[in-house]
Protein backbone atom coordinates (compact mmCIF):
# COMPACT_ATOMS: atom_id res chain seq x y z
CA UNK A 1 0.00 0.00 0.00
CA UNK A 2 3.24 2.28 0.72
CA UNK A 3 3.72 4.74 -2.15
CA UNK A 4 0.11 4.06 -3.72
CA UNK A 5 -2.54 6.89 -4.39
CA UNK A 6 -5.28 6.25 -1.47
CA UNK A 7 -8.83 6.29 -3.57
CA UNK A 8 -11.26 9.02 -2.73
CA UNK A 9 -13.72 8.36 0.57
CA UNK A 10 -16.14 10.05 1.90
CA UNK A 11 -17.07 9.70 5.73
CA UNK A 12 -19.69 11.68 8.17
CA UNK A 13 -17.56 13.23 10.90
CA UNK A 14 -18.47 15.52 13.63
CA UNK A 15 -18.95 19.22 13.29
CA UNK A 16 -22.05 18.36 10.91
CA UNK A 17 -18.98 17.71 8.41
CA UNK A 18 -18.69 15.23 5.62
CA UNK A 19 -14.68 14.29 5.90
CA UNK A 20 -13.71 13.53 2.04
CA UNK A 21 -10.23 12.64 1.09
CA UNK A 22 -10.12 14.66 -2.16
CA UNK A 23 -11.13 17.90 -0.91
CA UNK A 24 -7.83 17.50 0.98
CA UNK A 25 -5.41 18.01 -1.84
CA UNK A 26 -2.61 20.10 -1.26
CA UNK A 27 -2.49 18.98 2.37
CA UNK A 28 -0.82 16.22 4.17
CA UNK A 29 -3.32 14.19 5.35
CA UNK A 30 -2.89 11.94 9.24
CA UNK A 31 -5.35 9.48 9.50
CA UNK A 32 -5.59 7.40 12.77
CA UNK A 33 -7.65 4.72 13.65
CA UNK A 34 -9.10 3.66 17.52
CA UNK A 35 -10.64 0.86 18.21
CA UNK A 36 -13.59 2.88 20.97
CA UNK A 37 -14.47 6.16 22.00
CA UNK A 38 -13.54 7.50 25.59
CA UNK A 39 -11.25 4.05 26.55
CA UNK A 40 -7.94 4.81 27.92
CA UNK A 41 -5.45 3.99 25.44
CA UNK A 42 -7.82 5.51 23.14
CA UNK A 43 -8.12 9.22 25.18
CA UNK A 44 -4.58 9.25 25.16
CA UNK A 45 -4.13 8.93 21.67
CA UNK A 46 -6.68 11.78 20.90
CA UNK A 47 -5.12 13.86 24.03
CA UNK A 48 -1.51 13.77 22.38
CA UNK A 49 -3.17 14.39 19.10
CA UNK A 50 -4.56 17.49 20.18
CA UNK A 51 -1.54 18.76 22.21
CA UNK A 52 0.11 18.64 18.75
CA UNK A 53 -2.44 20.16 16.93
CA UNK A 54 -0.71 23.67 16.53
CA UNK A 55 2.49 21.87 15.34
CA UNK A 56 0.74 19.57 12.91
CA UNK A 57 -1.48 22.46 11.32
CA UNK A 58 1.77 24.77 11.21
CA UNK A 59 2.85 22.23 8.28
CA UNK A 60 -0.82 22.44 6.69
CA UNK A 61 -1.52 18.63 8.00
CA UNK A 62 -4.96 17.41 8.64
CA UNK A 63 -5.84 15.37 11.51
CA UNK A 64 -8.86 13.03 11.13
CA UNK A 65 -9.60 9.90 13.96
CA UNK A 66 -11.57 6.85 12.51
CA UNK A 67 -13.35 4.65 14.61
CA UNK A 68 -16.73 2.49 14.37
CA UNK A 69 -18.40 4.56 16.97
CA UNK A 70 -21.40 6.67 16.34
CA UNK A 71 -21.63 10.16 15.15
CA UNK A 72 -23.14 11.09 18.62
CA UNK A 73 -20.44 9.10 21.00
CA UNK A 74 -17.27 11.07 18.82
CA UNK A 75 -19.33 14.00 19.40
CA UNK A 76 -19.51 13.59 23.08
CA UNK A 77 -15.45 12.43 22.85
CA UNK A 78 -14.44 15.58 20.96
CA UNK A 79 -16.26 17.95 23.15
CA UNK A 80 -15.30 16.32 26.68
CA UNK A 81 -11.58 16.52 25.49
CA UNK A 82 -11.27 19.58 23.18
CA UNK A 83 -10.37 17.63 20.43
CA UNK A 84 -9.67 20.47 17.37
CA UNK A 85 -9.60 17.76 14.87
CA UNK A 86 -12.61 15.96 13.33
CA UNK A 87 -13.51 12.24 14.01
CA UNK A 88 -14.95 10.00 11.23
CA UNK A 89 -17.56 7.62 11.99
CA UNK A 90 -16.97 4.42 9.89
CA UNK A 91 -20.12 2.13 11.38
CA UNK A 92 -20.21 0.50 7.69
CA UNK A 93 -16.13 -0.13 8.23
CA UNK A 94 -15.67 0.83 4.38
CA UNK A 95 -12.84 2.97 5.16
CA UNK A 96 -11.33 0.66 7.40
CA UNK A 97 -11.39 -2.04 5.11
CA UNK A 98 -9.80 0.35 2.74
CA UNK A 99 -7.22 0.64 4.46
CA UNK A 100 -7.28 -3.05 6.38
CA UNK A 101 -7.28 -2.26 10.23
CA UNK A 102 -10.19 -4.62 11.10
CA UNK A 103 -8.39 -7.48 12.78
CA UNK A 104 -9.22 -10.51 15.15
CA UNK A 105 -8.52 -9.54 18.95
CA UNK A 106 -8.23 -10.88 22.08
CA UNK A 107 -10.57 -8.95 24.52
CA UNK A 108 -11.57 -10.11 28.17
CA UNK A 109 -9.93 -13.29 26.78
CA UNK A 110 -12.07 -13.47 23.71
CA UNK A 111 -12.09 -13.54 20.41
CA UNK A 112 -13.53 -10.62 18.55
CA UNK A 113 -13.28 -8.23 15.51
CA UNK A 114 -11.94 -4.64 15.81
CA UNK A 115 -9.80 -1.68 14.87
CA UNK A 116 -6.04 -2.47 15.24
CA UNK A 117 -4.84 1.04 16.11
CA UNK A 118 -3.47 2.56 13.07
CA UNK A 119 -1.98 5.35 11.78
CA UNK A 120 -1.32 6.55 8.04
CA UNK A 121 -0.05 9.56 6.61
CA UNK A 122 -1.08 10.60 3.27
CA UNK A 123 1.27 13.17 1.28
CA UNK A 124 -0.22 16.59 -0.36
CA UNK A 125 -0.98 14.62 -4.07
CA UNK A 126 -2.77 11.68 -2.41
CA UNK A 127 -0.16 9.44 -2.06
CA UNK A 128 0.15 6.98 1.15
CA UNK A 129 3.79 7.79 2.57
CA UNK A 130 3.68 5.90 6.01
CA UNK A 131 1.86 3.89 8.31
CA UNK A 132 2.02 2.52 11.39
CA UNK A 133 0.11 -0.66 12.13
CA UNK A 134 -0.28 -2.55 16.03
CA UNK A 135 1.38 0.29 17.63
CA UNK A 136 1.48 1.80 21.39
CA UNK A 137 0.41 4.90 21.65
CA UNK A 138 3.51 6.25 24.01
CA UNK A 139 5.32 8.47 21.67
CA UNK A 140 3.77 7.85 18.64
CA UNK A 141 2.22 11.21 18.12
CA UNK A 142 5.80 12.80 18.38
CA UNK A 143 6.86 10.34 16.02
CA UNK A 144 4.30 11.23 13.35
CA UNK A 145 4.65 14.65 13.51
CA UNK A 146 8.40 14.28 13.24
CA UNK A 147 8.03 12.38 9.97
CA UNK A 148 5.10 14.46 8.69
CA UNK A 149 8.08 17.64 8.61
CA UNK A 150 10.12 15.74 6.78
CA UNK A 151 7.20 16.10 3.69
């Protein structure tokens, strides 16, 4: 998938927005994926995403988190942690099966499907320049950003 144009999505995100890939161009483009709304490892994430904000948008990059939840639970997420990014809601998992972070998990010590948490940054043309796949989320908003200047 590395070095491949991502096709064009659409997705409802909050903010009454419609998040769609190719009104992006000319922008670098972070996606991450979470598995749920308002879980630790999850509020984290978001948290360092947001503390970064001002960094990220000082290179004209566009955050955007992905998860199954509904439009109303990322709303409630976004507000309670001043999140000034957009979250997509992906109930229909087309975008995550675009870009293949539904995976079998262990939860409670069961088997289910999920989001593997995810991240992929898209250059200004379209183009899919990185990802991170399975990762922890200690440091890896630092590390993003630091590759995302390199573009």
């Amino acid at each position: 998938m590395l070095d491949t144009k991502i096709p064009d999505f659409s997705l409802p995100a909050t903010s009454g927005q419609t998040f769609t890939l190719s009104a992006q161009a000319g922008k670098i483009v972070v996606i991450y994926f979470y598995p749920k709304d308002s879980t630790p490892g999850c509020t984290t994430e978001g948290q360092n995403f947001r503390d970064l904000y001002a960094e990220f948008s000082a290179v004209d990059a566009v955050i955007l988190g992905i998860s199954r939840d509904s439009l109303k639970s990322h709303e409630n997420f976004k507000a309670k942690q001043s999140f000034p990014f957009e979250l997509g809601s992906d109930a229909d998992e087309t975008v995550c099966n675009l870009f293949g972070v539904i995976k079998q998990k262990m939860m409670y010590g069961k088997q289910c499907r999920g989001i593997e948490r995810s991240t992929f940054v898209i250059d200004r043309n379209g183009v899919l320049r990185r990802e991170w796949r399975g990762l922890k989320v200690a440091g890896h908003v630092q590390e993003v950003l630091d590759f995302v200047k390199t573009l």
